[in-house]
Protein backbone atom coordinates (compact mmCIF):
# COMPACT_ATOMS: atom_id res chain seq x y z
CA UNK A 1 -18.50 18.31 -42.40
CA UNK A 2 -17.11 19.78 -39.75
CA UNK A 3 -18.41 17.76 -36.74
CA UNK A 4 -17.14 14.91 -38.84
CA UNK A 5 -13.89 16.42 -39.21
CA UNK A 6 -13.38 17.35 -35.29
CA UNK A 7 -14.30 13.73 -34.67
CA UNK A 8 -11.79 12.46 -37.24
CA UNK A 9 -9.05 14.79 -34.76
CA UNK A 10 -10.51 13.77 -31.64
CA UNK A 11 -10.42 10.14 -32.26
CA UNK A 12 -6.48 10.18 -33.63
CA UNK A 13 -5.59 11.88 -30.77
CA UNK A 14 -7.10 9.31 -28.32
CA UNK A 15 -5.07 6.87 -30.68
CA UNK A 16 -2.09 8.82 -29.74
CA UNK A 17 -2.63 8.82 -25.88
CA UNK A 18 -2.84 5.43 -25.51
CA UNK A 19 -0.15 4.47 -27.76
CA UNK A 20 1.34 7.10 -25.30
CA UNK A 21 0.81 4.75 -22.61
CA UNK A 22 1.15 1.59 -24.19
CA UNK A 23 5.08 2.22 -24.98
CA UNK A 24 5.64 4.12 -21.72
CA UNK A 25 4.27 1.54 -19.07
CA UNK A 26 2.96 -1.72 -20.62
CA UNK A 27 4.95 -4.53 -20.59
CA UNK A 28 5.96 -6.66 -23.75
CA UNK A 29 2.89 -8.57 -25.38
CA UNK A 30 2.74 -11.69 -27.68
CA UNK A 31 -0.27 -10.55 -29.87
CA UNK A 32 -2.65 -13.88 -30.52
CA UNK A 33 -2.44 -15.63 -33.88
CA UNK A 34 -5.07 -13.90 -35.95
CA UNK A 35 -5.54 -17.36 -37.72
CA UNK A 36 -6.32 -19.35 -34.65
CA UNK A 37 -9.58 -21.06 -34.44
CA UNK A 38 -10.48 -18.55 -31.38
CA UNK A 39 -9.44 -15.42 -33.37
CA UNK A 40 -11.52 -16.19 -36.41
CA UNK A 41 -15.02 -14.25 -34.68
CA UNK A 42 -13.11 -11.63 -33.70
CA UNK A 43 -13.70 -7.68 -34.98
CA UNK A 44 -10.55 -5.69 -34.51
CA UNK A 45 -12.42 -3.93 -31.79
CA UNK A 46 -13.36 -7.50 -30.07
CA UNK A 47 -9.27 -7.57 -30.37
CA UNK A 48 -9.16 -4.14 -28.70
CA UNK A 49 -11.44 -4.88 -25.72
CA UNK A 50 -9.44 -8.21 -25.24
CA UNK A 51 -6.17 -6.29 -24.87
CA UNK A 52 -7.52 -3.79 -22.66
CA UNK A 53 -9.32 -5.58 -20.19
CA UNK A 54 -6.32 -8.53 -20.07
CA UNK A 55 -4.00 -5.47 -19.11
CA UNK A 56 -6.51 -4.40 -16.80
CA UNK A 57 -6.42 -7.37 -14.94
CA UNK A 58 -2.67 -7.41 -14.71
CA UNK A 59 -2.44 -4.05 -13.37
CA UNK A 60 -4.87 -5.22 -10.36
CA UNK A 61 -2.81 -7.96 -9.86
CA UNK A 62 0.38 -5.80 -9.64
CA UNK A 63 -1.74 -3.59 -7.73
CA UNK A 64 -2.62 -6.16 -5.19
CA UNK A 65 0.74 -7.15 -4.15
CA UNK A 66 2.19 -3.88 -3.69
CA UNK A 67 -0.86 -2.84 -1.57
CA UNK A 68 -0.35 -6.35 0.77
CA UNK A 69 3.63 -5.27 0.71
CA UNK A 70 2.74 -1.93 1.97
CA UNK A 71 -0.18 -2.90 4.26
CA UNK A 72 1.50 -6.42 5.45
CA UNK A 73 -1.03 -6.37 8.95
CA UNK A 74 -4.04 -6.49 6.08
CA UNK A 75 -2.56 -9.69 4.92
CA UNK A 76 -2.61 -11.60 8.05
CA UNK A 77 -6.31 -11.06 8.65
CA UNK A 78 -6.57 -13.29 5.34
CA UNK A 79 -3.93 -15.36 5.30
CA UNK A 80 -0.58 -16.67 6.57
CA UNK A 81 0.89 -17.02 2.61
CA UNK A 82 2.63 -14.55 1.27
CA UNK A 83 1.47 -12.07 -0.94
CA UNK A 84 2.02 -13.60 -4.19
CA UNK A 85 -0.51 -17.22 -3.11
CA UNK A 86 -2.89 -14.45 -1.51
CA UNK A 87 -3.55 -12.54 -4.75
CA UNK A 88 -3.05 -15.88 -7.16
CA UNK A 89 -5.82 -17.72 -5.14
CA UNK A 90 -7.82 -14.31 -5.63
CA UNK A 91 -7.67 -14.32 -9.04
CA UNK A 92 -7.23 -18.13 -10.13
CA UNK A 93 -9.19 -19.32 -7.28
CA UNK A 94 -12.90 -21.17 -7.88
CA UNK A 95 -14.91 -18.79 -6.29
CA UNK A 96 -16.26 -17.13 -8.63
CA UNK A 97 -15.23 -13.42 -7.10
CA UNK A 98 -17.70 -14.38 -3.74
CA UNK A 99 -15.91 -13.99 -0.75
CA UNK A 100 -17.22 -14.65 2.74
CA UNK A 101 -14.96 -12.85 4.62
CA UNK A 102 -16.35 -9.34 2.76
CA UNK A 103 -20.05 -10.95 2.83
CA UNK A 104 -19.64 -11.39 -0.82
CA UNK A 105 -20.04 -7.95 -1.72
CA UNK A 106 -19.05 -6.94 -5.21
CA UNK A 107 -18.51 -3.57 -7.08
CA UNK A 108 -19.11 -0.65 -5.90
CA UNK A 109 -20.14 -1.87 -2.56
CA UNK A 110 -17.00 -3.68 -1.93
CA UNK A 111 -15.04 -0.61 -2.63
CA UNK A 112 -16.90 1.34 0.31
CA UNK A 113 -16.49 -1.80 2.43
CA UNK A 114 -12.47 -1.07 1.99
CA UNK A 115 -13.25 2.32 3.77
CA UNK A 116 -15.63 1.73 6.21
CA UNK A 117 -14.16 1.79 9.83
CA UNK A 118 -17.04 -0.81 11.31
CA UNK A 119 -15.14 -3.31 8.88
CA UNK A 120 -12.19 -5.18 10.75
CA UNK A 121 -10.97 -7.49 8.08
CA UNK A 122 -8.54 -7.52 5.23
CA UNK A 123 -9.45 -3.85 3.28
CA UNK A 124 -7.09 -4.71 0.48
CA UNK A 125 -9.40 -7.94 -0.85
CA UNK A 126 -12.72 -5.81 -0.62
CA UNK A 127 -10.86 -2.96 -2.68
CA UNK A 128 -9.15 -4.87 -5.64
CA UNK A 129 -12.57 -7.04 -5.50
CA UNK A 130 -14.83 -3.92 -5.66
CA UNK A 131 -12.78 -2.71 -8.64
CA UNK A 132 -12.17 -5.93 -10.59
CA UNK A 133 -15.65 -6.77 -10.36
CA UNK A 134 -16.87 -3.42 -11.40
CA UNK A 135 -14.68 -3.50 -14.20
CA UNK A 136 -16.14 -7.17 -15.38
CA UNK A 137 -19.59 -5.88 -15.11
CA UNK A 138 -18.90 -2.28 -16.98
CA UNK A 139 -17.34 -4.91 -19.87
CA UNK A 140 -20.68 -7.13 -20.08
CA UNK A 141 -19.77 -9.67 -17.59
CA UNK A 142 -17.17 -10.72 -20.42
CA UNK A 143 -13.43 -11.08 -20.24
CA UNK A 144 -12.76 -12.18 -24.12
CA UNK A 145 -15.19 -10.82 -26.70
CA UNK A 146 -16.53 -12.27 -30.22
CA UNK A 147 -18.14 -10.38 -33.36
CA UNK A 148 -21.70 -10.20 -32.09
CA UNK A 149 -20.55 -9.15 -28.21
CA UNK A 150 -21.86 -5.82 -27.31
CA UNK A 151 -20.08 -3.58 -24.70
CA UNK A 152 -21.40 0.06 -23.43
CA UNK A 153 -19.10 2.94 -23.76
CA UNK A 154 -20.93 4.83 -21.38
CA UNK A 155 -20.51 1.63 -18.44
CA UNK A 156 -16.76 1.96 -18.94
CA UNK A 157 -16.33 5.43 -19.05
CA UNK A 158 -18.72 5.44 -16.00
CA UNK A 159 -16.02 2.74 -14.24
CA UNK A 160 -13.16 4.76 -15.24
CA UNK A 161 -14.53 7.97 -13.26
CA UNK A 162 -15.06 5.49 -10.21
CA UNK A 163 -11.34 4.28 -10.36
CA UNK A 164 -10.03 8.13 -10.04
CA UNK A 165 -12.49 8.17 -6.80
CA UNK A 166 -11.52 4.75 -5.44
CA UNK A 167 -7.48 6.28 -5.90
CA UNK A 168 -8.46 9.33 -4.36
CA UNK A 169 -10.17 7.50 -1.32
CA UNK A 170 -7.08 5.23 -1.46
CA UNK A 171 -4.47 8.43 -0.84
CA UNK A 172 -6.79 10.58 1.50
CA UNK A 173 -9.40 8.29 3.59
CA UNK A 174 -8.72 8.31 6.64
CA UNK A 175 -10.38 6.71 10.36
CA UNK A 176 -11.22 8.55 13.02
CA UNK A 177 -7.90 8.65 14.78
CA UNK A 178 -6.71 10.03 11.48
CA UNK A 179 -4.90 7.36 10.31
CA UNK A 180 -5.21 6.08 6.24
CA UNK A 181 -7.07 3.04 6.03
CA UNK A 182 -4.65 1.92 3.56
CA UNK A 183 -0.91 2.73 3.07
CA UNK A 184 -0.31 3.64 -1.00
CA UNK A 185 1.67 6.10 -2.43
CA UNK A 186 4.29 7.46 0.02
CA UNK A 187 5.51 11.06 -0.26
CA UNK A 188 8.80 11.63 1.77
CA UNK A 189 11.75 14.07 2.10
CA UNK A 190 13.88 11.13 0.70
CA UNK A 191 11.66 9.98 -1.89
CA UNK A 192 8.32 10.53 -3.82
CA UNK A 193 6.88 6.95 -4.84
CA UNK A 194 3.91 7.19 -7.35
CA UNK A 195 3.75 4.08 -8.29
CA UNK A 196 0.15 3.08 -7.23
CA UNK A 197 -1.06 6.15 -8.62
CA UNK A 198 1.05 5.43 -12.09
CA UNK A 199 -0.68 1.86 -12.18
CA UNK A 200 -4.16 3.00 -11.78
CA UNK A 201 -3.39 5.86 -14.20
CA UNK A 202 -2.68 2.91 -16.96
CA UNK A 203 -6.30 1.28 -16.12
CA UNK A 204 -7.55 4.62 -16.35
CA UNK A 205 -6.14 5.26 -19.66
CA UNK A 206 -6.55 2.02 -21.04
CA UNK A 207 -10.40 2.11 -19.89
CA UNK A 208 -11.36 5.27 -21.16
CA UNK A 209 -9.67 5.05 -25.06
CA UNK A 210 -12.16 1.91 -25.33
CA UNK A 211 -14.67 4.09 -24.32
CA UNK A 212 -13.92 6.55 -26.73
CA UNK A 213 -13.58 4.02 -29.66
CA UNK A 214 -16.86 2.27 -28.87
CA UNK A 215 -18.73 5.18 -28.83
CA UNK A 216 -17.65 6.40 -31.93
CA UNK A 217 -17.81 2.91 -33.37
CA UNK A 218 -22.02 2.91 -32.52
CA UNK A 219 -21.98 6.45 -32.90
CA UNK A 220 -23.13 6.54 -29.41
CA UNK A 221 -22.24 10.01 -27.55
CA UNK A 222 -21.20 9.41 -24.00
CA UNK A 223 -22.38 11.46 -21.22
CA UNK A 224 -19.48 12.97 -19.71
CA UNK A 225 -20.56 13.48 -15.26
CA UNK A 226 -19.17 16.13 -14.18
CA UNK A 227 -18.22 14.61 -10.56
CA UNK A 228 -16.35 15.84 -7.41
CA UNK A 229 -13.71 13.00 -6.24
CA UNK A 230 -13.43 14.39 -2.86
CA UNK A 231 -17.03 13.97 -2.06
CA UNK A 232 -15.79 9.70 -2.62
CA UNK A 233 -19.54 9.00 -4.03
CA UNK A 234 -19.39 6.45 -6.59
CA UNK A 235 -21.60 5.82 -9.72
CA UNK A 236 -23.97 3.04 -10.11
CA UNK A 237 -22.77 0.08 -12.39
């Protein structure tokens, strides 16, 4: 009775975070039709995971422009559009997320690629790649999500610890002339700007609550790692 009833307090305030979240950062959402011929196989949680990983996607998108804004020279090794066709042809593109220029590396890999100083090229498109495509995988390989769709708590909630490394490695990696690999947040006498590390905090957020949800949904306990961000390792997907 009582594990039920610390559940019953842990799960409403998870509710509450992301509400939290939702009403301080997201931006304003037309919720599908619920009678639509698409929306009739859906679960409230198939609803849920639709949301989240929609918003997701958005965020990396936002995320993408503001890093080729801030990193301009890491645009040019790709492309001589502007920001806004780079990241559209990224994400629209037919591709299928394989991209020569990064040797069609994917997930985690792609994500080290970003910080490895052998690389030359473009280290913004092997980042927001790595983390898009880990993200996919961690949700099934599935981007919308019907009544008999099965997602693993533990796969997102694994991705979600590998985002807080990827941010870290974003704000502290550095080459060997000490240089960051990537410009990101920028903390100056003038003026403190956050707002890569407020973005990533929403994926974060968003990630984790449908984590939470899941698990108690299948009654699946999640192992929580314990893992050290600083040591930039990141966990299998």
């Amino acid at each position: 009775m009582k594990k039920n009833k610390f559940y019953c307090i842990f799960f409403c305030l998870l509710l509450s975070i992301y509400f939290l979240i939702q009403n301080s950062y997201a931006k304003e959402i037309v919720e599908p039709d619920r009678q639509s011929g698409n929306q009739l196989g859906k679960t409230d949680f198939d609803r849920m995971a639709d949301h989240e990983i929609r918003e997701n996607i958005q965020s990396l998108r936002t995320l993408m422009i503001k890093l080729y804004k801030r990193n301009p020279s890491e645009l040019k090794k790709s492309t001589s559009d502007d920001a806004e066709k780079m990241v559209n042809w990224v994400f629209n593109g037919n591709h299928n997320w394989n991209f020569e220029a990064i040797n069609n590396v994917q997930g985690t890999d792609a994500i080290y690629l970003a910080f490895n100083e052998e690389y030359k090229g473009d280290r913004v498109l092997p980042f927001i790649v790595g983390i898009y495509t880990m993200l996919i995988k961690a949700h099934g390989g599935k981007k919308e999500f019907y009544l008999f769709d099965s997602v693993d708590p533990q796969l997102l909630y694994n991705a979600s610890r590998n985002i807080e490394t990827a941010v870290w490695k974003l704000s502290n990696a550095k080459n060997s002339t000490g240089k960051p690999f990537l410009l990101a947040n920028e903390l100056t006498e003038k003026e403190n700007n956050l707002s890569f590390e407020r973005e990533f905090g929403k994926i974060i957020g968003r990630t984790d609550f449908l984590a939470f949800t899941l698990s108690e949904k299948m009654e699946r306990s999640i192992t929580r790692i314990i893992q050290n961000v600083a040591t930039g390792l990141l966990i299998p997907i």
